[in-house]
C-alpha atoms as a PDB file:
ATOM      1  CA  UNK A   1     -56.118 -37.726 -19.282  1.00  0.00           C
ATOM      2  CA  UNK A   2     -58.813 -36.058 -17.356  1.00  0.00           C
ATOM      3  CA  UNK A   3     -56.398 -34.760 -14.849  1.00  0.00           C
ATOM      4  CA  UNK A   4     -54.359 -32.894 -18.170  1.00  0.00           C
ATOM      5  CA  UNK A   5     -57.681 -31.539 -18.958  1.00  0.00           C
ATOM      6  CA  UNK A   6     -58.701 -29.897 -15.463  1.00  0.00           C
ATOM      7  CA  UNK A   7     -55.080 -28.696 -14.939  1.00  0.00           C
ATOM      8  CA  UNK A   8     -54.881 -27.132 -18.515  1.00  0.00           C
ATOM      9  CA  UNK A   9     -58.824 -25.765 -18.690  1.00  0.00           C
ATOM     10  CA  UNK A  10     -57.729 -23.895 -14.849  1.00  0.00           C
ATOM     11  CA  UNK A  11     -54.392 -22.785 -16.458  1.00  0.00           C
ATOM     12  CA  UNK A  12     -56.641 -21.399 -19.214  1.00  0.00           C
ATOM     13  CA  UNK A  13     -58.866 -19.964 -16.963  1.00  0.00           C
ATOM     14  CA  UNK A  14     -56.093 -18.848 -14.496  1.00  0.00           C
ATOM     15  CA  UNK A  15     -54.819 -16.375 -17.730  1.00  0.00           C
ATOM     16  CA  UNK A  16     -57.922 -15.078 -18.607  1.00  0.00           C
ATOM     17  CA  UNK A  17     -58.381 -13.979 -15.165  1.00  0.00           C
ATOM     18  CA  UNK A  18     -54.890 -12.604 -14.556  1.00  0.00           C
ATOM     19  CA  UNK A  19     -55.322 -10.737 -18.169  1.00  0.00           C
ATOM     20  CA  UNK A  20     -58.800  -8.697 -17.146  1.00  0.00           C
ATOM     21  CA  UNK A  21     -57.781  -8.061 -13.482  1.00  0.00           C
ATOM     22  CA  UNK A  22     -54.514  -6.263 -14.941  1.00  0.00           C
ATOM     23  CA  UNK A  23     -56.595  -4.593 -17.623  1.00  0.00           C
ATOM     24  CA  UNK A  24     -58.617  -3.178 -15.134  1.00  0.00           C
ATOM     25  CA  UNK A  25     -56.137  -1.840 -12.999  1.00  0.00           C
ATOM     26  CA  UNK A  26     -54.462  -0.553 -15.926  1.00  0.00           C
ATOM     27  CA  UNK A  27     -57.265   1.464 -16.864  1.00  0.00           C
ATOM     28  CA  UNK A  28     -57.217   2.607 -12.910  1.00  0.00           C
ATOM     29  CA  UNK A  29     -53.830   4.024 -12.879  1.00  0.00           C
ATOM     30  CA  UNK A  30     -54.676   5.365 -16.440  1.00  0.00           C
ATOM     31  CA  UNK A  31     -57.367   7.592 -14.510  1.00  0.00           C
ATOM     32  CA  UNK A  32     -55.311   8.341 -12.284  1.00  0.00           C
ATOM     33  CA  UNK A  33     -52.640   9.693 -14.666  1.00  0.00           C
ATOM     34  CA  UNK A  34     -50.058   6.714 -13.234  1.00  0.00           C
ATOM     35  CA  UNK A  35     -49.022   6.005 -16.855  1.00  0.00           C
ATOM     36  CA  UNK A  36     -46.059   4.343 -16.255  1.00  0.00           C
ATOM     37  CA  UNK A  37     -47.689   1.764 -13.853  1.00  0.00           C
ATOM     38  CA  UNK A  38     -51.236   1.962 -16.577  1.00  0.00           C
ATOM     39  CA  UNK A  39     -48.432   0.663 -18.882  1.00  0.00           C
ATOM     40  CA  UNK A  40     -46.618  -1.661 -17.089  1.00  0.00           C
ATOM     41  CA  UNK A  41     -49.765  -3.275 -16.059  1.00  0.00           C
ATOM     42  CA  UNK A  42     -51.429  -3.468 -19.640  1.00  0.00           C
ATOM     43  CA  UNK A  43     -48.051  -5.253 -20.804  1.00  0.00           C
ATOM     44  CA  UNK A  44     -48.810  -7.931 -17.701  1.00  0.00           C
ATOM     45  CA  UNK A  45     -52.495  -8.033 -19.435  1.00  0.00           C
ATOM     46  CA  UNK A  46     -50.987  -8.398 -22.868  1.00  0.00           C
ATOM     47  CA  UNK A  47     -48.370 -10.978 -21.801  1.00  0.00           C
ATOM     48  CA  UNK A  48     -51.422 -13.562 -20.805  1.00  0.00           C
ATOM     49  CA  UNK A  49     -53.865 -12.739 -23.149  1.00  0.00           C
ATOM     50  CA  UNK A  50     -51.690 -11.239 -26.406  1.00  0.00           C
ATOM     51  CA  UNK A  51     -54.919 -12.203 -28.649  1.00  0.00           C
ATOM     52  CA  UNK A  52     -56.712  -9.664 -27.171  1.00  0.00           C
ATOM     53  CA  UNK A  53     -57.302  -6.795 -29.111  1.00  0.00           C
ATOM     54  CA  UNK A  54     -58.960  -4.800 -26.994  1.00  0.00           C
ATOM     55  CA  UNK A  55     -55.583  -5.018 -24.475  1.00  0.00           C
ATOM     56  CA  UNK A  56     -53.811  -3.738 -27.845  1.00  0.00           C
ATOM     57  CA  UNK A  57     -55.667  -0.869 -28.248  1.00  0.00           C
ATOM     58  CA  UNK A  58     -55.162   0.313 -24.428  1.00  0.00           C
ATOM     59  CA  UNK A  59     -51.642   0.307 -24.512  1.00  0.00           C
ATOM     60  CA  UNK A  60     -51.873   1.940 -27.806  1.00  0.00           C
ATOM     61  CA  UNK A  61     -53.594   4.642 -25.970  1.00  0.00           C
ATOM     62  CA  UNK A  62     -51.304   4.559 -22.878  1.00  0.00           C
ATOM     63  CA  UNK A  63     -48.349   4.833 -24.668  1.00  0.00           C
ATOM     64  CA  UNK A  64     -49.172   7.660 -27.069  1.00  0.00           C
ATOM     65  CA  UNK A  65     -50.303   9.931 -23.898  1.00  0.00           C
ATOM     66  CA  UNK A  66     -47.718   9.043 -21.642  1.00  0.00           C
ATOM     67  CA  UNK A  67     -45.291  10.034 -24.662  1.00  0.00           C
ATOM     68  CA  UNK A  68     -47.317  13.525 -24.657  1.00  0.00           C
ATOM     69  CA  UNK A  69     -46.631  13.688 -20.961  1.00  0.00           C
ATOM     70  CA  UNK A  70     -42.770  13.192 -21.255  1.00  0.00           C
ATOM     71  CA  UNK A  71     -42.683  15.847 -24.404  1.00  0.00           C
ATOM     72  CA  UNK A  72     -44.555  18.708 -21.866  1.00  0.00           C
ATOM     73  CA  UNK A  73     -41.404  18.628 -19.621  1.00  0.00           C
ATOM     74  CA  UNK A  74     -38.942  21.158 -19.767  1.00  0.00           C
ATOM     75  CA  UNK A  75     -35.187  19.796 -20.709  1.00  0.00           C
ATOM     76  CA  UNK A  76     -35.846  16.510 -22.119  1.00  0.00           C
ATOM     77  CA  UNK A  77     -32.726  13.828 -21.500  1.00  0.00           C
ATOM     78  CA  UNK A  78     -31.048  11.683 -24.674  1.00  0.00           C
ATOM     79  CA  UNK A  79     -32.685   9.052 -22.721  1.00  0.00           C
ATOM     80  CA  UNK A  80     -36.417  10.859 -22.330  1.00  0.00           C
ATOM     81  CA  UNK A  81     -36.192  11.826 -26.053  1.00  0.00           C
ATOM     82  CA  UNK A  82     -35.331   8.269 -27.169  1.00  0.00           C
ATOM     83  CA  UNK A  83     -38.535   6.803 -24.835  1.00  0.00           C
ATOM     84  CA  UNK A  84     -40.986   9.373 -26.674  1.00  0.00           C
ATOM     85  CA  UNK A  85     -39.925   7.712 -29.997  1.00  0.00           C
ATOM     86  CA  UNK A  86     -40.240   4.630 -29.028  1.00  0.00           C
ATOM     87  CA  UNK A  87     -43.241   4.913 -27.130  1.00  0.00           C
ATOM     88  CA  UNK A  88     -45.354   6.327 -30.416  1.00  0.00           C
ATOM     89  CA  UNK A  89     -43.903   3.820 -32.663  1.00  0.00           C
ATOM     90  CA  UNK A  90     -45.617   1.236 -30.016  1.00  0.00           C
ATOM     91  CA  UNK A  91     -48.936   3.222 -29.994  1.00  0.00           C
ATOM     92  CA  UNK A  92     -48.954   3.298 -33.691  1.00  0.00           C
ATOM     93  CA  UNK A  93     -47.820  -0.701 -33.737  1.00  0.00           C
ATOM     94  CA  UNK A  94     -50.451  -1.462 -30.761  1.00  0.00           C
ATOM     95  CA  UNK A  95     -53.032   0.184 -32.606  1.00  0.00           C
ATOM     96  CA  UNK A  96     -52.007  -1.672 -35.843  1.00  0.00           C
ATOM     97  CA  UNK A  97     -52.217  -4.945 -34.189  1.00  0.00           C
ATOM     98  CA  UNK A  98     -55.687  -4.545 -32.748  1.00  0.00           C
ATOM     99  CA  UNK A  99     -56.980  -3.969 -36.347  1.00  0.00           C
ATOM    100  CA  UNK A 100     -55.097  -6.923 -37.814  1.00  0.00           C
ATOM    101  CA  UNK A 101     -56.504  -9.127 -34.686  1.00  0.00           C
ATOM    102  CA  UNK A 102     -60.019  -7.441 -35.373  1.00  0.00           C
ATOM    103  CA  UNK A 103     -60.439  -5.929 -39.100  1.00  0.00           C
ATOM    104  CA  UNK A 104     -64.219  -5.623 -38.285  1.00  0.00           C
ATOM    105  CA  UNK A 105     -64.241  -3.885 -35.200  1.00  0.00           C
ATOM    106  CA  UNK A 106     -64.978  -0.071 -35.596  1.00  0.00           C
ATOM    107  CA  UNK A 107     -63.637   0.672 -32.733  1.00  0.00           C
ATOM    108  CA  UNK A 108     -60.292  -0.548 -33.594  1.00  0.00           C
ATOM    109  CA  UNK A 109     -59.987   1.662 -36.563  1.00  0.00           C
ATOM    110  CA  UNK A 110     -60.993   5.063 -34.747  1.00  0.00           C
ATOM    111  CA  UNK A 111     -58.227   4.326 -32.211  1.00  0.00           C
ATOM    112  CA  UNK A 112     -55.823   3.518 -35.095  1.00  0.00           C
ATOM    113  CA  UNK A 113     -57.189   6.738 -36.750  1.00  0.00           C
ATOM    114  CA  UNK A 114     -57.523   9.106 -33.982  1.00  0.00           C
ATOM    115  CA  UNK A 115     -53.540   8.028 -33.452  1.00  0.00           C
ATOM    116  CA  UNK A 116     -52.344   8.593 -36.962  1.00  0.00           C
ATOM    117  CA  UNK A 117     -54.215  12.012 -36.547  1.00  0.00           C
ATOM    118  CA  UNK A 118     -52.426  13.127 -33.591  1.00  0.00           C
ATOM    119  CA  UNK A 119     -48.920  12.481 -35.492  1.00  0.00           C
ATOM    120  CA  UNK A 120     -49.863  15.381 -37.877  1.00  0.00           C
ATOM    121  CA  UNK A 121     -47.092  17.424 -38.372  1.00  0.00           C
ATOM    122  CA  UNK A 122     -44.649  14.894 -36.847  1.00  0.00           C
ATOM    123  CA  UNK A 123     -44.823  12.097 -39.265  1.00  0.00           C
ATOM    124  CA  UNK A 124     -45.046  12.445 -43.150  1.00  0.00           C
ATOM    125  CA  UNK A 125     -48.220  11.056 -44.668  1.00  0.00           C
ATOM    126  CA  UNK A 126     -50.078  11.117 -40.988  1.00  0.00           C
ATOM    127  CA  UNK A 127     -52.863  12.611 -42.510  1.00  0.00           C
ATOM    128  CA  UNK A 128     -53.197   9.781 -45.579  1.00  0.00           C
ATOM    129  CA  UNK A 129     -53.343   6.984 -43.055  1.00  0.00           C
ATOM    130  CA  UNK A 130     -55.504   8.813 -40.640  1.00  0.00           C
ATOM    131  CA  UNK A 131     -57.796   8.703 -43.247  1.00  0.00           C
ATOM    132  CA  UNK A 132     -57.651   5.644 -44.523  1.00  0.00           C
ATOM    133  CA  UNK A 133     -58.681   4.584 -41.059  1.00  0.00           C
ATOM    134  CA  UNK A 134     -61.372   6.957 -40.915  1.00  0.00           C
ATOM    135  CA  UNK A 135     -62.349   5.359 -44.230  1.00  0.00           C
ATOM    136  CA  UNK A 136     -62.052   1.811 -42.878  1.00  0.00           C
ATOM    137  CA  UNK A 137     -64.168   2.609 -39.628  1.00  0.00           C
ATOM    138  CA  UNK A 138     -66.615   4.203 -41.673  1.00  0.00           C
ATOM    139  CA  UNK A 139     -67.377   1.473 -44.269  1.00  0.00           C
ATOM    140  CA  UNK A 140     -67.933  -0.834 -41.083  1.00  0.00           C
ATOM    141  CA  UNK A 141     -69.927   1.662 -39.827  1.00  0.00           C
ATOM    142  CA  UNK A 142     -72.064   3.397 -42.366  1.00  0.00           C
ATOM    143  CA  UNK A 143     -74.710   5.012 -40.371  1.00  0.00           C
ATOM    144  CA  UNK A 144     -72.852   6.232 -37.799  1.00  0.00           C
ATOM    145  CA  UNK A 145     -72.556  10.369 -37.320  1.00  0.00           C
ATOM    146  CA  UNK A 146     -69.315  10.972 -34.908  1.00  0.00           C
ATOM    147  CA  UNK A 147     -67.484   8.793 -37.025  1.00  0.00           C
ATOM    148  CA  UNK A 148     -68.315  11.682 -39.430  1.00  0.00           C
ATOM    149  CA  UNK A 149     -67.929  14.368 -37.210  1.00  0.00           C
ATOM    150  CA  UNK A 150     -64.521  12.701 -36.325  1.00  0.00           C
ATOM    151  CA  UNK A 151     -63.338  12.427 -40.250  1.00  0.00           C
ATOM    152  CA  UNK A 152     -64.877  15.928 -41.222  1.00  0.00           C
ATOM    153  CA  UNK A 153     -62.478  17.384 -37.932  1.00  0.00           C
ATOM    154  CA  UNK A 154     -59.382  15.560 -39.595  1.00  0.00           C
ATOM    155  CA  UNK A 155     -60.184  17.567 -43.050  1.00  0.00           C
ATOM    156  CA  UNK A 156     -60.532  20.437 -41.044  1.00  0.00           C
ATOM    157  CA  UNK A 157     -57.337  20.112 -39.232  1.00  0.00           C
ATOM    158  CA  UNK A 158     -55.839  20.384 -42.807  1.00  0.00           C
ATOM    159  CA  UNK A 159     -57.705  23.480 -43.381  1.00  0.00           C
ATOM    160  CA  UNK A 160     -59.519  20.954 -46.199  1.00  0.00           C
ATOM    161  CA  UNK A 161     -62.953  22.932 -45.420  1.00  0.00           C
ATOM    162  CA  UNK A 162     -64.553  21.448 -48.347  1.00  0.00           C
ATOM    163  CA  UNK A 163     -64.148  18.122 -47.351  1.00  0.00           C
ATOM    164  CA  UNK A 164     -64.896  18.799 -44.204  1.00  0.00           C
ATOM    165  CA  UNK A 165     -68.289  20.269 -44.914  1.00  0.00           C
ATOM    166  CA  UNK A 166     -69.258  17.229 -46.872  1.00  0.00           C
ATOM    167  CA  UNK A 167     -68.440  14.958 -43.890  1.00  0.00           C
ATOM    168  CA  UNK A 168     -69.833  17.116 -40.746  1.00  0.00           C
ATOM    169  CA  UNK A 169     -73.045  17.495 -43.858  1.00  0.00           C
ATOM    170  CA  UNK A 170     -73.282  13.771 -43.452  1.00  0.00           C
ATOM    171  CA  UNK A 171     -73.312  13.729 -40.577  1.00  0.00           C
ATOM    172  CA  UNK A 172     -76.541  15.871 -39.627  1.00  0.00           C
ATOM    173  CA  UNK A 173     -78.446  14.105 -42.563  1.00  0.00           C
ATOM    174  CA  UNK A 174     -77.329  10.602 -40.214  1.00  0.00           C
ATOM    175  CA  UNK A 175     -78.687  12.386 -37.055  1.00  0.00           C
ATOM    176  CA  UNK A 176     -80.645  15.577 -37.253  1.00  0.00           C
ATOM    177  CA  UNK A 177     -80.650  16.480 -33.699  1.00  0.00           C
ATOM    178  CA  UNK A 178     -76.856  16.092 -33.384  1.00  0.00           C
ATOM    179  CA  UNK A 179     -75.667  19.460 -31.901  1.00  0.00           C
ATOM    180  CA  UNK A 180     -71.849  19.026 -32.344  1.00  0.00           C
ATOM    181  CA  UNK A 181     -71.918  17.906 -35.993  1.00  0.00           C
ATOM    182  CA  UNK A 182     -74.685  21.339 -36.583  1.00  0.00           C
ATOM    183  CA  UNK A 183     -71.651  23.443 -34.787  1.00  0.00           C
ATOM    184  CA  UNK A 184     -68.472  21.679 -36.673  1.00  0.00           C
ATOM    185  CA  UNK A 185     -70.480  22.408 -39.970  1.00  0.00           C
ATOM    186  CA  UNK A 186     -71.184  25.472 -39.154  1.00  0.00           C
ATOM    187  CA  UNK A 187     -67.597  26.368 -38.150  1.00  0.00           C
ATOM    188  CA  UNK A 188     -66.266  25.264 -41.593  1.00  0.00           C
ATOM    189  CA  UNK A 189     -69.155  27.312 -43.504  1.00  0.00           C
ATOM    190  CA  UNK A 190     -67.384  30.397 -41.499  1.00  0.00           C
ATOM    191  CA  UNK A 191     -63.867  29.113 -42.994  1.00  0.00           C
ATOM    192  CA  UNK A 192     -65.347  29.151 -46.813  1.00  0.00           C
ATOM    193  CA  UNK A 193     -67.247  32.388 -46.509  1.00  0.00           C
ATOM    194  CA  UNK A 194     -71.016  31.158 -46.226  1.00  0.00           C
ATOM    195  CA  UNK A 195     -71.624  33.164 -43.366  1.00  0.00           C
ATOM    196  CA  UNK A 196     -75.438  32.584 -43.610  1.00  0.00           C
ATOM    197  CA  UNK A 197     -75.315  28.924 -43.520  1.00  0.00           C
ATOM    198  CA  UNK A 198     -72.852  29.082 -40.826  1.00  0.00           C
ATOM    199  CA  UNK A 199     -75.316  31.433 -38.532  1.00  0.00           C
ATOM    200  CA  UNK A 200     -78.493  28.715 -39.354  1.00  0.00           C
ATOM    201  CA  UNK A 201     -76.125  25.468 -38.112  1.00  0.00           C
ATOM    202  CA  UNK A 202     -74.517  27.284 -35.269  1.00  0.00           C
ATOM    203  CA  UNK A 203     -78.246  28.603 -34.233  1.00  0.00           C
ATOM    204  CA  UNK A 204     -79.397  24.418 -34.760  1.00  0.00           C
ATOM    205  CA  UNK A 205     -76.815  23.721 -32.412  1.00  0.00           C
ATOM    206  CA  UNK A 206     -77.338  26.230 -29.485  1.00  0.00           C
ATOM    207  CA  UNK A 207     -81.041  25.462 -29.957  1.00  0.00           C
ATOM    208  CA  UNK A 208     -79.690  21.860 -29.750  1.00  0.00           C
ATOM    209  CA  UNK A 209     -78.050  22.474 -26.583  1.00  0.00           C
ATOM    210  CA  UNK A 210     -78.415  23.083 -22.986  1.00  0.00           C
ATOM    211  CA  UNK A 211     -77.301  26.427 -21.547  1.00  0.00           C
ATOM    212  CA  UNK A 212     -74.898  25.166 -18.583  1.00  0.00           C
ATOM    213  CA  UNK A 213     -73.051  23.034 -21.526  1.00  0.00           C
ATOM    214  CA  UNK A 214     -69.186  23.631 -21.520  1.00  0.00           C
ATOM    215  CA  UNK A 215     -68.715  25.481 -24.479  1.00  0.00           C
ATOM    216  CA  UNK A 216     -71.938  26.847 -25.068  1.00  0.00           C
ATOM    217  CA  UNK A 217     -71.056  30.485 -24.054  1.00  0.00           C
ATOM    218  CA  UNK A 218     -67.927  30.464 -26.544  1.00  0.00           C
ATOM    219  CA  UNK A 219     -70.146  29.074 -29.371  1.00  0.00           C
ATOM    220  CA  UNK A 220     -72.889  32.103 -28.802  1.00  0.00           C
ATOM    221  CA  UNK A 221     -70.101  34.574 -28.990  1.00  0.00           C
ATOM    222  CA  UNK A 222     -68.935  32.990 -32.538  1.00  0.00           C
ATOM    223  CA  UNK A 223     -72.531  33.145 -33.360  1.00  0.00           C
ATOM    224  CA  UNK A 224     -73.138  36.869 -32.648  1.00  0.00           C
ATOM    225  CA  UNK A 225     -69.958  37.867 -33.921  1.00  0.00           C
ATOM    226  CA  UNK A 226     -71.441  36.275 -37.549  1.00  0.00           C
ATOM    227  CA  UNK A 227     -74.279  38.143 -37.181  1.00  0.00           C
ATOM    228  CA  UNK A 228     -72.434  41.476 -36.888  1.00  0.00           C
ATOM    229  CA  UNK A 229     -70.582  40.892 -39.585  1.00  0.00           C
ATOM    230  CA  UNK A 230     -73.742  40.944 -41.263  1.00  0.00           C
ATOM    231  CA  UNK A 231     -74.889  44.762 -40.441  1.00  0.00           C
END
């Protein structure tokens, strides 16, 4: 009886082994941009540990991008055409799964969201279940500004600039100092005409923000262009 024990507590540990060292390579090639060997290697992971969510959110990841890198060539085959499909449906199913196998992790629910968000425009109703995971991350995570910042960019992806300002809103009353969320609301201020509260959160932000930032040289150009719009 002992014996049975050993051998099936080393089997046990044997998988969970196997699982993370093919995780980790996965996320290696991933890097690397190997995505076909980043997702043949997360299936080896999945196929000792399938309980894992966090596994189930990696391939959700791998497969959406590797279907983005198929769709940028020129030409697409029957056969390359047929792999994008199914390669989305498993991000979106992956993603799914991680949430059923963890409904509390926040995580979980960005990835499912940020997936369902990237679908816009390819798959009716996208936008309803991007935010319902947006939602779902957000009531696990109350206090919590990108998640804000993240939700408030889907709104704004639907030109939805009053939503949006209510979300990227929250999110600087969450975090005062946060430059990005200053910017985004700033942005959507310019959208809906408020051209002096967009000047005040874009000038928060580049106070916010160091000068060698990417970005920041684009952002003072929006700003000064407001301002001339004032003379």
């Amino acid at each position: 009886m002992a014996v049975l024990f050993a051998l099936f507590l080393s089997l046990g540990v044997y998988r969970i082994f196997a699982a993370e060292f093919s995780h980790r390579q996965a996320i290696t090639a991933f890097q690397k941009q190997d995505l076909q060997r980043s997702y043949n290697l997360e299936l080896r992971a999945l196929s000792h540990l399938s309980w894992q969510d966090q596994y189930h959110t990696s391939l959700a990841q791998i497969s959406f991008t590797w279907a983005n890198q198929l769709a940028s060539k020129q030409d697409l085959t029957d056969e390359e055409r047929s792999n994008i499909q199914y390669l989305v449906s498993q991000a979106i199913a992956e993603a799914k799964r991680a949430t059923d196998l963890s409904p509390l992790d926040v995580g979980n629910w960005e990835v499912l969201a940020q997936t369902y968000r990237n679908l816009i425009g390819f798959a009716q109703g996208a936008e309803d279940w991007a935010a319902n995971a947006y939602l779902q991350a957000i009531n696990l995570d109350l206090f919590n500004p990108v998640l804000r910042v993240n939700f408030g960019g889907l709104f704004y992806q639907q030109q939805d600039f009053e939503r949006a300002i209510e979300q990227f809103r929250a999110a600087v009353n969450l975090k005062n100092n946060f430059a990005n969320a200053h910017y985004n609301l700033g942005r959507a201020y310019t959208e809906t005409g408020k051209t002096d509260l967009a000047i005040t959160e874009i000038e928060t932000a580049l106070r916010l923000t160091p000068e060698d930032t990417p970005g920041y040289e684009e952002a003072k150009a929006i700003l000064e262009q407001l301002k001339s719009q004032k003379k």
